[in-house]
C-alpha atoms as a PDB file:
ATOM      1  CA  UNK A   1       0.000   0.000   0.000  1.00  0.00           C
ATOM      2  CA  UNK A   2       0.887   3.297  -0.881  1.00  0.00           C
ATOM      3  CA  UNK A   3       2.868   5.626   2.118  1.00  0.00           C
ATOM      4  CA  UNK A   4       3.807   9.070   3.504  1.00  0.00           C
ATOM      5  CA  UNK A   5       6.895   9.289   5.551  1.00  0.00           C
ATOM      6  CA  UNK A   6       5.865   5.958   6.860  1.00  0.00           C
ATOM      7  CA  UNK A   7       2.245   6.234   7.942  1.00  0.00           C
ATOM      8  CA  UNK A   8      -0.282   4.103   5.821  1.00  0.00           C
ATOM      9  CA  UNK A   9      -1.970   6.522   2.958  1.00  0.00           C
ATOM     10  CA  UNK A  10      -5.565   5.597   4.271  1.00  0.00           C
ATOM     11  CA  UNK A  11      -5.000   6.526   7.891  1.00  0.00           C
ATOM     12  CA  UNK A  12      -2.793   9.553   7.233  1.00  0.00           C
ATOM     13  CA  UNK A  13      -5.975  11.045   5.356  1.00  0.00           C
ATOM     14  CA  UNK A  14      -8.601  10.131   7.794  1.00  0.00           C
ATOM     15  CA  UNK A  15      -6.964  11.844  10.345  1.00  0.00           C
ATOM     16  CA  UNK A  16      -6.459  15.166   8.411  1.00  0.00           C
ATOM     17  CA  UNK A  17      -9.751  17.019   8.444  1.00  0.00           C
ATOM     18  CA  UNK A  18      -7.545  19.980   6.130  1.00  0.00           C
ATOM     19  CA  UNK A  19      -8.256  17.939   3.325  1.00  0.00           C
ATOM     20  CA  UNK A  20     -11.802  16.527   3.633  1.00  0.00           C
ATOM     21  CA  UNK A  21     -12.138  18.036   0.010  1.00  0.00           C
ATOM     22  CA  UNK A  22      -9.861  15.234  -1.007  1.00  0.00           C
ATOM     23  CA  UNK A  23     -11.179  12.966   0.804  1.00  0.00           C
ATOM     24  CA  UNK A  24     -14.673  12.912  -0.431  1.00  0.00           C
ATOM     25  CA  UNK A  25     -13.322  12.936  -4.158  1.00  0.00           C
ATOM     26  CA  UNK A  26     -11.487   9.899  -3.143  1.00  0.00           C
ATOM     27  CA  UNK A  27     -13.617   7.832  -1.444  1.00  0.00           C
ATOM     28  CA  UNK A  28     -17.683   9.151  -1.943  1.00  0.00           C
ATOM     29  CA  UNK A  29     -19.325   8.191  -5.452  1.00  0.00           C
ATOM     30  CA  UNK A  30     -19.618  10.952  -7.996  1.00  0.00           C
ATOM     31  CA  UNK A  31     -22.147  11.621 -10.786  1.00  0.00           C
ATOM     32  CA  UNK A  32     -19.858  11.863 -13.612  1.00  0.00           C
ATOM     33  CA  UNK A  33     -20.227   9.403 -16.366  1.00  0.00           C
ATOM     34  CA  UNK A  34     -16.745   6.810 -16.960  1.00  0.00           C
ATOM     35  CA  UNK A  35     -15.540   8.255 -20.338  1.00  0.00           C
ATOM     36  CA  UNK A  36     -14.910   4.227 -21.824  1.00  0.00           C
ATOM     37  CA  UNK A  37     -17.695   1.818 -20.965  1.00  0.00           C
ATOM     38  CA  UNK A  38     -16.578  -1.777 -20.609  1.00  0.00           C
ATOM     39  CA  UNK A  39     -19.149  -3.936 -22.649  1.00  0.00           C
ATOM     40  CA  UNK A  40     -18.250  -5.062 -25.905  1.00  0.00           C
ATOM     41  CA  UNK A  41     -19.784  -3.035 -28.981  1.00  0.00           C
ATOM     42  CA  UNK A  42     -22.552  -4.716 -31.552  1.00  0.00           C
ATOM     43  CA  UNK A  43     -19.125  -4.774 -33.812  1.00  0.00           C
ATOM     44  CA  UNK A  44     -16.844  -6.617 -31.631  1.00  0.00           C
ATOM     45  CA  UNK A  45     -19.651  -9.456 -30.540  1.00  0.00           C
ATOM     46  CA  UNK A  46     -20.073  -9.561 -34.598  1.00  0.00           C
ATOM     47  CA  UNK A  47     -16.481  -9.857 -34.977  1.00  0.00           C
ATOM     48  CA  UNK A  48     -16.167 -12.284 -32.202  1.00  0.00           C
ATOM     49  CA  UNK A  49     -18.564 -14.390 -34.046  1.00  0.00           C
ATOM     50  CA  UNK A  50     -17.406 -14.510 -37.416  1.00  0.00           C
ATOM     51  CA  UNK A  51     -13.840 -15.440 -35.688  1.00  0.00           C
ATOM     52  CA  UNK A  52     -15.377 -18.688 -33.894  1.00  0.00           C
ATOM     53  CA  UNK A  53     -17.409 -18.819 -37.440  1.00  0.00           C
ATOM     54  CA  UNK A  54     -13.934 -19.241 -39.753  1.00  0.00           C
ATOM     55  CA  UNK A  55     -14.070 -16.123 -41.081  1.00  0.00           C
ATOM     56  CA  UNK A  56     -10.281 -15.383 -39.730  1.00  0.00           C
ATOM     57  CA  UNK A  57      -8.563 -15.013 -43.163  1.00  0.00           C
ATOM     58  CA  UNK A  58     -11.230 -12.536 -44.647  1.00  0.00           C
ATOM     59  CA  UNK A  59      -9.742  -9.106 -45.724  1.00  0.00           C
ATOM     60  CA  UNK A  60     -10.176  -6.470 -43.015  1.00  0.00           C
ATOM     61  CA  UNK A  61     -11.345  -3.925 -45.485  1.00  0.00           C
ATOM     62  CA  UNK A  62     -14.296  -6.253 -46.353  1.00  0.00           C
ATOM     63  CA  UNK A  63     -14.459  -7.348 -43.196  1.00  0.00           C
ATOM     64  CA  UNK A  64     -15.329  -3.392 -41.815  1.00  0.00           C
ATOM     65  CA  UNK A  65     -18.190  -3.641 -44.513  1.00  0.00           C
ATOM     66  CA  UNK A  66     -19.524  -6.939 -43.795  1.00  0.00           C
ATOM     67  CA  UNK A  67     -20.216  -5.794 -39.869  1.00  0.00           C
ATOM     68  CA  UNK A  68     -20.869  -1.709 -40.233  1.00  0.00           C
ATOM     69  CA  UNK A  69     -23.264  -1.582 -43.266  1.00  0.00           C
ATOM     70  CA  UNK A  70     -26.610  -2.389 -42.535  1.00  0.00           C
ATOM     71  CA  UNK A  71     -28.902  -3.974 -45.546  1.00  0.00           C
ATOM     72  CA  UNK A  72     -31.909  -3.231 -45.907  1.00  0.00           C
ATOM     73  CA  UNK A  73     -34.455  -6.008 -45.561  1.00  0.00           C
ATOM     74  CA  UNK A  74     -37.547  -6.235 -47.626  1.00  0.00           C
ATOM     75  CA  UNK A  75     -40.280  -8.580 -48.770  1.00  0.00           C
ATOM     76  CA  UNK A  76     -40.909 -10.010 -51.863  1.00  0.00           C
ATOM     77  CA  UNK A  77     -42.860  -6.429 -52.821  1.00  0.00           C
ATOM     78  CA  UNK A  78     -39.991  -4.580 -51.795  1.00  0.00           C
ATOM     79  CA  UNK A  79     -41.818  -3.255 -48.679  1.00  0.00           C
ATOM     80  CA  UNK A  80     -39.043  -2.299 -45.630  1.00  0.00           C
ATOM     81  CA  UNK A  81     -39.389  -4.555 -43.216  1.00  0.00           C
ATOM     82  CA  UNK A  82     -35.977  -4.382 -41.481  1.00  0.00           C
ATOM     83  CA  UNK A  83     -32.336  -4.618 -41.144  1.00  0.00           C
ATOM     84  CA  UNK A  84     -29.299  -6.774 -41.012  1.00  0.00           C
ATOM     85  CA  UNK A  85     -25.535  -6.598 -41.154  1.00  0.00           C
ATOM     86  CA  UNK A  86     -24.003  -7.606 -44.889  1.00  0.00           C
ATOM     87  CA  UNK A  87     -22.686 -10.691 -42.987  1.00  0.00           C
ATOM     88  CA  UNK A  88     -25.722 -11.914 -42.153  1.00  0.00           C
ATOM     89  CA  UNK A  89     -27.464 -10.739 -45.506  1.00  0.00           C
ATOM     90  CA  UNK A  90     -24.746 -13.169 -47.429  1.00  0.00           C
ATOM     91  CA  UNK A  91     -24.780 -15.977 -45.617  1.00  0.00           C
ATOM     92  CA  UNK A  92     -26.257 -18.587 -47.604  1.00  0.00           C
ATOM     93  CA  UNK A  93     -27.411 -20.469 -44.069  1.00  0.00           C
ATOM     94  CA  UNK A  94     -29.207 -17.357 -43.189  1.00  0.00           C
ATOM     95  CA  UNK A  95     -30.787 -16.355 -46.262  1.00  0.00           C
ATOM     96  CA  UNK A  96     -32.082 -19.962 -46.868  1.00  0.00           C
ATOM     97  CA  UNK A  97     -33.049 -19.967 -42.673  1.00  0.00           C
ATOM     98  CA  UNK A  98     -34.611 -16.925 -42.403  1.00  0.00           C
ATOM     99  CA  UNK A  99     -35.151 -16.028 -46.351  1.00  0.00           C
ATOM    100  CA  UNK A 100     -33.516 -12.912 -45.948  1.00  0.00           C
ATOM    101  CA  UNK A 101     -34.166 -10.894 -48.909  1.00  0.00           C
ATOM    102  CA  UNK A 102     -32.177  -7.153 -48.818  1.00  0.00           C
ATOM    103  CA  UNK A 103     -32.576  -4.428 -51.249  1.00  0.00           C
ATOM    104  CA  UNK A 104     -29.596  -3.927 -53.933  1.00  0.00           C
ATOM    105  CA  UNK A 105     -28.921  -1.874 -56.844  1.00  0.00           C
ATOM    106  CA  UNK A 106     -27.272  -2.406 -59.935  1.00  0.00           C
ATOM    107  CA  UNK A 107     -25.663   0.625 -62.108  1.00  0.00           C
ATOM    108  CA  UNK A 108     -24.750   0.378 -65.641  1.00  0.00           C
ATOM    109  CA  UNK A 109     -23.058   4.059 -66.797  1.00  0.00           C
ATOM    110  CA  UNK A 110     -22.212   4.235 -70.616  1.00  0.00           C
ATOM    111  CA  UNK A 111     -20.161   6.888 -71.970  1.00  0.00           C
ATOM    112  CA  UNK A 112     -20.867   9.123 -74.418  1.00  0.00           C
ATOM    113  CA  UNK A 113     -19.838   6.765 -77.576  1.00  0.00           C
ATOM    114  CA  UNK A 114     -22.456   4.355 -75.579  1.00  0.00           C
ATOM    115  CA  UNK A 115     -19.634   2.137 -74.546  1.00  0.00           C
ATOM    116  CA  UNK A 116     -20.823   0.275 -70.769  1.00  0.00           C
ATOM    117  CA  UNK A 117     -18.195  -0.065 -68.350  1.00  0.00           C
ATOM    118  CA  UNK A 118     -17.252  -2.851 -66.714  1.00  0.00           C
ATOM    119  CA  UNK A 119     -15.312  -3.862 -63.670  1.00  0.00           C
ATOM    120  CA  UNK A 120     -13.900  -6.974 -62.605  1.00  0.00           C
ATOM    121  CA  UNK A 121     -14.222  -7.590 -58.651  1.00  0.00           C
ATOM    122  CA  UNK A 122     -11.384  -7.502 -56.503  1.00  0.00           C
ATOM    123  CA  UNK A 123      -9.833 -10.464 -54.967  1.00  0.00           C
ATOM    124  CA  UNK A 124     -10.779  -9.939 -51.376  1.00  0.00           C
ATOM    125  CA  UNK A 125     -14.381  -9.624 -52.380  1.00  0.00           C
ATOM    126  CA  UNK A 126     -16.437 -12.716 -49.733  1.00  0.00           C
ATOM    127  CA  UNK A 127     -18.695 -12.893 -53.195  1.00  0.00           C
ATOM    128  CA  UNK A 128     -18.001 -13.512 -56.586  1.00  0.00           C
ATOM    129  CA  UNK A 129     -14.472 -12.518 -56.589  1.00  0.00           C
ATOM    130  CA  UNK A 130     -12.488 -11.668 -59.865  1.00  0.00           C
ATOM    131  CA  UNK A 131     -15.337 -12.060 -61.730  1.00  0.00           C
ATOM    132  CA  UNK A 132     -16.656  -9.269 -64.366  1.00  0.00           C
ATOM    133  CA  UNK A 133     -19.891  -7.503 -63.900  1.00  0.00           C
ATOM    134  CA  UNK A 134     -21.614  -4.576 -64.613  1.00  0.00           C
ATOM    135  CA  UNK A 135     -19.999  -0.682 -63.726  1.00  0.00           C
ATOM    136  CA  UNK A 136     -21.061  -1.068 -60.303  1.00  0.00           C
ATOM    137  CA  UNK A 137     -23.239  -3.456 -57.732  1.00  0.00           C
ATOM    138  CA  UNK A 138     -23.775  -2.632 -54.294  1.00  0.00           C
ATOM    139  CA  UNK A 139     -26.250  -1.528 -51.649  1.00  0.00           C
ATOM    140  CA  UNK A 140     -28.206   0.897 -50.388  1.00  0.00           C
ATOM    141  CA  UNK A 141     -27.771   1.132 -45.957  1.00  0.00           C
ATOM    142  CA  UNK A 142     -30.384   1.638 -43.830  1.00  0.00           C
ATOM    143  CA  UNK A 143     -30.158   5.412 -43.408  1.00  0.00           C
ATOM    144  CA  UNK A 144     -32.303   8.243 -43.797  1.00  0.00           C
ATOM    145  CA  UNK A 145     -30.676   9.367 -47.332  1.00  0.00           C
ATOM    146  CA  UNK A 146     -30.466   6.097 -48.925  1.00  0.00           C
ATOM    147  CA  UNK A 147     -34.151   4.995 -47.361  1.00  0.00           C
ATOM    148  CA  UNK A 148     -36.140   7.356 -49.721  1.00  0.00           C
ATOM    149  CA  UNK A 149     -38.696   5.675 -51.764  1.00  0.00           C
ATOM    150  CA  UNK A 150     -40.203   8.427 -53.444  1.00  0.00           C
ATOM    151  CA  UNK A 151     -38.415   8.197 -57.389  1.00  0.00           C
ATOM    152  CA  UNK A 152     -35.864   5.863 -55.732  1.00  0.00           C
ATOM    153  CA  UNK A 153     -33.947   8.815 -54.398  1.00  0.00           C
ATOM    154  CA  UNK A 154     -32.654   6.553 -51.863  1.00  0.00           C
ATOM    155  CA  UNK A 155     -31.017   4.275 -54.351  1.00  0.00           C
ATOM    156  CA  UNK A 156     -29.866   6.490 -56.140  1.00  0.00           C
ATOM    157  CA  UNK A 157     -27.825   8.325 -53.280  1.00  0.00           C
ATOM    158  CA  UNK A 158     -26.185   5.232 -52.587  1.00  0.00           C
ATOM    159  CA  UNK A 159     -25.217   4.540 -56.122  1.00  0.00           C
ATOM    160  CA  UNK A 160     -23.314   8.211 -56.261  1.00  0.00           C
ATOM    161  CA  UNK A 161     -21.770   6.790 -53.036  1.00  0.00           C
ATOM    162  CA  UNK A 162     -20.514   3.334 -54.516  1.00  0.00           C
ATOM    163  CA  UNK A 163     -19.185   4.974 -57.759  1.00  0.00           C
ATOM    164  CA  UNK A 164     -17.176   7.053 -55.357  1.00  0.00           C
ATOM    165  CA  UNK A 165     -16.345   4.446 -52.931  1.00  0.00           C
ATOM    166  CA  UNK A 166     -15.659   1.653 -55.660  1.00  0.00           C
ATOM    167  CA  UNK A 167     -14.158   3.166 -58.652  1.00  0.00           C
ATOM    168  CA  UNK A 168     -13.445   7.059 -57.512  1.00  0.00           C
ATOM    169  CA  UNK A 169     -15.895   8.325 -59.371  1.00  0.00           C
ATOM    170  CA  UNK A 170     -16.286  12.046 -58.444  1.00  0.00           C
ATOM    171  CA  UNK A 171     -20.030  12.863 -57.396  1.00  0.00           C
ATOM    172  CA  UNK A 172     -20.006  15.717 -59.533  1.00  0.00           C
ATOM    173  CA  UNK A 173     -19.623  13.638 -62.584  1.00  0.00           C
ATOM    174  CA  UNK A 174     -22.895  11.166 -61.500  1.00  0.00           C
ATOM    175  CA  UNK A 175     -25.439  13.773 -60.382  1.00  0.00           C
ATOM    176  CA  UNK A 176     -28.232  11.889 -58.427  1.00  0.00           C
ATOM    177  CA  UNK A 177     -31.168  13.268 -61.028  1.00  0.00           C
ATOM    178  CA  UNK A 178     -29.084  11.459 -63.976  1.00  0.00           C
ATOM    179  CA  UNK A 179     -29.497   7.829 -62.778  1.00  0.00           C
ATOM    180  CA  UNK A 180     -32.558   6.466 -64.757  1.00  0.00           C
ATOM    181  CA  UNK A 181     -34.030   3.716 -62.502  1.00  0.00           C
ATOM    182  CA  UNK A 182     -35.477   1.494 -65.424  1.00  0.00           C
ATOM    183  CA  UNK A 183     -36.660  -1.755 -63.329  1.00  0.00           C
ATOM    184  CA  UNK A 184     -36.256  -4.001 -60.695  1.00  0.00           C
ATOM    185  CA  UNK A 185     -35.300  -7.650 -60.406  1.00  0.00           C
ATOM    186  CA  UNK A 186     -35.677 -10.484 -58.035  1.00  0.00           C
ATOM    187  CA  UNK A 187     -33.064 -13.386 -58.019  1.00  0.00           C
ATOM    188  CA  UNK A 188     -30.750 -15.698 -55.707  1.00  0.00           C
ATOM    189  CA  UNK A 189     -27.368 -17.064 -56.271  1.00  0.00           C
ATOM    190  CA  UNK A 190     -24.790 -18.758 -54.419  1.00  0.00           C
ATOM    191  CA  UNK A 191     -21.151 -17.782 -54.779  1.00  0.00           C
ATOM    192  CA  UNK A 192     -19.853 -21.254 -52.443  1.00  0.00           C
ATOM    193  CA  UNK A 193     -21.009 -23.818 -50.461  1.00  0.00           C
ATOM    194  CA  UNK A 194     -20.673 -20.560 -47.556  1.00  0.00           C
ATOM    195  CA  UNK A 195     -21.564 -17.527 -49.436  1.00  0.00           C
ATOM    196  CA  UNK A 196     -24.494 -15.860 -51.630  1.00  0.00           C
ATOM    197  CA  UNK A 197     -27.095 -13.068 -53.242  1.00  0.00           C
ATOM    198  CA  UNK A 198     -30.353 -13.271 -52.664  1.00  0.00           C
ATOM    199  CA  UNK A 199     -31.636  -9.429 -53.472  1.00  0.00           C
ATOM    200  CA  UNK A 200     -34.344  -7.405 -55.069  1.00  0.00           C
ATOM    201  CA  UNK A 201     -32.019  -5.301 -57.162  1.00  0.00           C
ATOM    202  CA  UNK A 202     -33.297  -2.128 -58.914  1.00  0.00           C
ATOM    203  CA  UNK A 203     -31.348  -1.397 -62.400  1.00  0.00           C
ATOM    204  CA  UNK A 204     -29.694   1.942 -63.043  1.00  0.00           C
ATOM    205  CA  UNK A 205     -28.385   3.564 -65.549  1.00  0.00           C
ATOM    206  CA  UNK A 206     -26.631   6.838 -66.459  1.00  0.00           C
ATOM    207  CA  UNK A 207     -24.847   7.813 -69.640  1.00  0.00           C
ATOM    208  CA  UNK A 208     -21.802   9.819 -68.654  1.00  0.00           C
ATOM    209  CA  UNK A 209     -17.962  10.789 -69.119  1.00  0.00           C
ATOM    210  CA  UNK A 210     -16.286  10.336 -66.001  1.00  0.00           C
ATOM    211  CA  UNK A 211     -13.297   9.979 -64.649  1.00  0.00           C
ATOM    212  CA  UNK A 212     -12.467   6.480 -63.225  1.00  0.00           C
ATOM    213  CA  UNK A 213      -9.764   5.674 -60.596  1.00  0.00           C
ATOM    214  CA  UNK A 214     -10.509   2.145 -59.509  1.00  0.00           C
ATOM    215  CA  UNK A 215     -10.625   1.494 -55.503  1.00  0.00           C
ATOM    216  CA  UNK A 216      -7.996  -1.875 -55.289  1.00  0.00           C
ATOM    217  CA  UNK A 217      -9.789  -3.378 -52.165  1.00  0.00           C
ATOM    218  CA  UNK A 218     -13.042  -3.441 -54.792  1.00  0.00           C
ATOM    219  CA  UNK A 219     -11.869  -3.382 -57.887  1.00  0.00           C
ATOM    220  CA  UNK A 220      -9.421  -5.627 -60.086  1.00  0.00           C
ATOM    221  CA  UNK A 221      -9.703  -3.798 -63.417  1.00  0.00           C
ATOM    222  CA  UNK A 222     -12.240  -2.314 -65.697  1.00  0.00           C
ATOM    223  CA  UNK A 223     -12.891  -1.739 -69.048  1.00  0.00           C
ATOM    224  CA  UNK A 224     -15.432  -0.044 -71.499  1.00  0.00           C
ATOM    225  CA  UNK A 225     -17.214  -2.251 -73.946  1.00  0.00           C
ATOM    226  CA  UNK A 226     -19.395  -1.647 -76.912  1.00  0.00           C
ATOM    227  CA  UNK A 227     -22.021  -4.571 -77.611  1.00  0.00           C
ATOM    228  CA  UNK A 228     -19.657  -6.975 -80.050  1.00  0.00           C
ATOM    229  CA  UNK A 229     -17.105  -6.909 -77.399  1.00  0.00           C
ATOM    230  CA  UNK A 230     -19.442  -7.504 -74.646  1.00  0.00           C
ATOM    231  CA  UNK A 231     -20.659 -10.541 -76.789  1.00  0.00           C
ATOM    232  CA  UNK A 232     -17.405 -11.541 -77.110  1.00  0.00           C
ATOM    233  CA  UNK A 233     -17.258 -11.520 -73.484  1.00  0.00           C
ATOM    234  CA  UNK A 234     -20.251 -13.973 -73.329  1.00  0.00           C
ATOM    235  CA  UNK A 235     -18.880 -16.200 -75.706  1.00  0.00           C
ATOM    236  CA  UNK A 236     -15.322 -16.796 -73.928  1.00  0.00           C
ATOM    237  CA  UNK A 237     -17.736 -17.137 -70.093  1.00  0.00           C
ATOM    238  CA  UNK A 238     -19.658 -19.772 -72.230  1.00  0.00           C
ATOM    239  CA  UNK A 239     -16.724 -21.793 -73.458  1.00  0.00           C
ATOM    240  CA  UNK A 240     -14.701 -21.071 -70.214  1.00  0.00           C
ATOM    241  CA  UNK A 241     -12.220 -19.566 -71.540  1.00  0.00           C
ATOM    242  CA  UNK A 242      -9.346 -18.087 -69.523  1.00  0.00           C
ATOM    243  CA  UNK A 243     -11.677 -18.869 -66.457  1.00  0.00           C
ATOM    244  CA  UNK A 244     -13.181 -15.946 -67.218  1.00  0.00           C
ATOM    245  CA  UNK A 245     -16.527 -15.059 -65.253  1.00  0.00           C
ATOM    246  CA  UNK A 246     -19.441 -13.135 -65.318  1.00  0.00           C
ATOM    247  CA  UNK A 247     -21.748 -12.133 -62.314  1.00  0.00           C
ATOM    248  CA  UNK A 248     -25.039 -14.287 -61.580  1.00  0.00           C
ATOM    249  CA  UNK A 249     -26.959 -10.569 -61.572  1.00  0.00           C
ATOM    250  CA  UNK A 250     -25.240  -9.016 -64.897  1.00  0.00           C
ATOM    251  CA  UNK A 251     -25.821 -12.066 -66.909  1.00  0.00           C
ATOM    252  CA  UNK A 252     -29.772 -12.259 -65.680  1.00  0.00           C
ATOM    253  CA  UNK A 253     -29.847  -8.647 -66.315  1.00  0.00           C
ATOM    254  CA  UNK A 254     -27.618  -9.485 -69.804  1.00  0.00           C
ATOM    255  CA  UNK A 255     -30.309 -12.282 -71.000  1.00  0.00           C
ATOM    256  CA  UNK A 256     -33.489 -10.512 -70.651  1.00  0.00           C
ATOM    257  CA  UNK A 257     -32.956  -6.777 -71.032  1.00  0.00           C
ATOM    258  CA  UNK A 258     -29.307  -5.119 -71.695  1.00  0.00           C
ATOM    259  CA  UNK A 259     -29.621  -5.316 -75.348  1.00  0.00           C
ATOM    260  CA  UNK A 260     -32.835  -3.763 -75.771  1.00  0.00           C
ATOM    261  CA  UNK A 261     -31.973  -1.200 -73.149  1.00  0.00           C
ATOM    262  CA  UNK A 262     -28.960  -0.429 -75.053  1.00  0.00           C
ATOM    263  CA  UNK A 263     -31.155   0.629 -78.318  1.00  0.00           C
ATOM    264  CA  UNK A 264     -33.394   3.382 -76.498  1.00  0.00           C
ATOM    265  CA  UNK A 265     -29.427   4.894 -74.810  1.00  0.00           C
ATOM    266  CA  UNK A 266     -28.587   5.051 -78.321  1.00  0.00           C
ATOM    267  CA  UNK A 267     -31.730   6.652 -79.450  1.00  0.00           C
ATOM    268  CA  UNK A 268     -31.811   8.903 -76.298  1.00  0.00           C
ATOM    269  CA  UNK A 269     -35.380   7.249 -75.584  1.00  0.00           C
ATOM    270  CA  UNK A 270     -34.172   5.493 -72.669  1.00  0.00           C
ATOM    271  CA  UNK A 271     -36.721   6.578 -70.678  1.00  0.00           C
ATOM    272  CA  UNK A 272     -40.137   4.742 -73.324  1.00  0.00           C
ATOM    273  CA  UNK A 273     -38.270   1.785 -71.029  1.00  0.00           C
ATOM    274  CA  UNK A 274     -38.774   2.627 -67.915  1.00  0.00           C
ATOM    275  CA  UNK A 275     -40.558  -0.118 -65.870  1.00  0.00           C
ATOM    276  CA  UNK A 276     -40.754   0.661 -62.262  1.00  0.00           C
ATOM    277  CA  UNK A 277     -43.595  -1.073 -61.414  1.00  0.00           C
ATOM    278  CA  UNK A 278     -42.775  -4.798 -61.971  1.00  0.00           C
ATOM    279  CA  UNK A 279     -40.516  -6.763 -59.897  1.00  0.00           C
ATOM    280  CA  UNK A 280     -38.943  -9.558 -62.374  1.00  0.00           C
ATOM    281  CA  UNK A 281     -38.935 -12.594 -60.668  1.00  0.00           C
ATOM    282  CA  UNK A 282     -35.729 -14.603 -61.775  1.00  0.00           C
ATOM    283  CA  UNK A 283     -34.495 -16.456 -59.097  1.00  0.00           C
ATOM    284  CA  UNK A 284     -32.285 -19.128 -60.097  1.00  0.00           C
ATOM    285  CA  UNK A 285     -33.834 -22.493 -59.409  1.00  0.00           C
ATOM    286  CA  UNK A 286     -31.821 -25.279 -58.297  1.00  0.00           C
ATOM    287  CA  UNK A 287     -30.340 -28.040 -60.765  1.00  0.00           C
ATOM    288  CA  UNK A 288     -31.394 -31.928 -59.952  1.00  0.00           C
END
């Protein structure tokens, strides 16, 4: 125990009535606050249990995102009826368990010779990694800006977020009023025996000249393609050539409306296709 010239702390104090101040800050309780509060935060029990879960060798980067964003949840008619962390939102076990069905959005930004860009994932991505896909795929959080239904303002705002994010695309060069929402689609995929989509994904596009620089913890490369080269694409996934990939959502999106949607940005008519109010159900039924 702590001393003064010899006589215990504790009974050197009580016996000095000079310093009752510093006594009662000592010893009585106080009503300020503690400025750290012991219990673990939603994060670290999250973390916790993707660490018992095998999740150890997942990039931290992706990690961050898989526990901090929060999907939105909706039904089947894309009514809000909750949240979850991206974690829980992937997990195959989960989304077959609980049919956890979040919201998603899907960008496809042409330039202005009407070439689409494409990007091919990173790496370190928990789904579908290094495989090629449409300019950008992502999701809007449960927050007040991205939660706007009204002309799918919500969306939207987290699209100009993503291109930012993702591929360091200035929001100045993808103003929020020049994404044309033309539809929405329902599907599910699995990435792995561990991993998967299952999202009601609305379909953006925006014809633009921007300036690109590609995030590395999202993106592995891009590229701008006009339609023959985009076929050629498909051809080479087909045969499996190179091991090249496409994405379960941009080759749904691919087989039943790029092409067609491609004509009217040409044209300048793209919005004669806009289609807001059905929900294409085109979820991808098992194989025997």
């Amino acid at each position: 125990m702590s001393s003064l010239t010899g006589i215990p702390f504790q009974k050197w104090l009580a016996a000095s009535p000079s310093i009752s101040p510093l006594k009662s800050l000592l010893f009585k309780p106080t009503s300020c606050k503690p400025l750290f509060h012991p219990k673990p935060t939603h994060f670290l029990l999250r973390f916790a249990t993707s660490t018992a879960m095998g999740d150890v060798g997942m990039d931290a980067v992706q990690r961050r995102l898989m526990f901090e964003d929060e999907c939105i949840l909706v039904d089947e008619n894309d009514q809000v009826v909750g949240h979850e962390s991206k974690y829980n939102c992937h997990l195959m076990e989960k989304i077959e368990a609980l049919n956890l069905l979040h919201r998603a959005f899907s960008v496809f930004l042409f330039n202005s010779k009407y070439e689409l860009l494409l990007q091919q994932r990173s790496t370190t991505k928990v789904t579908f990694p290094l495989v090629w896909t449409n300019t950008c795929c992502s999701h809007p959080l449960y927050r007040d800006s991205e939660l706007i239904e009204e002309n799918a303002l919500g969306v939207r705002n987290a699209a100009q977020r993503k291109l930012l994010d993702e591929l360091g695309i200035p929001a100045e060069d993808v103003p929020v009023d020049q994404f044309v929402p033309l539809g929405r689609m329902l599907y599910k995929a699995p990435s792995d025996g561990k991993w998967g989509e299952h999202e009601l994904d609305y379909l953006l596009f925006i014809v633009r000249d921007v300036s690109v620089h590609p995030n590395p913890d999202e993106v592995h490369d891009v590229k701008y393609v006009n339609r023959e080269e985009l076929k050629e694409l498909l051809r080479k996934a087909d045969a499996g050539e190179g091991g090249l990939k496409l994405s379960p959502w941009f080759r749904l999106v691919v087989d039943n409306f790029l092409f067609k949607w491609w004509d009217h940005v040409e044209k300048g008519t793209i919005n004669e296709a806009v289609d807001m109010k059905t929900i294409h159900k085109l979820i991808e039924k098992p194989t025997a």
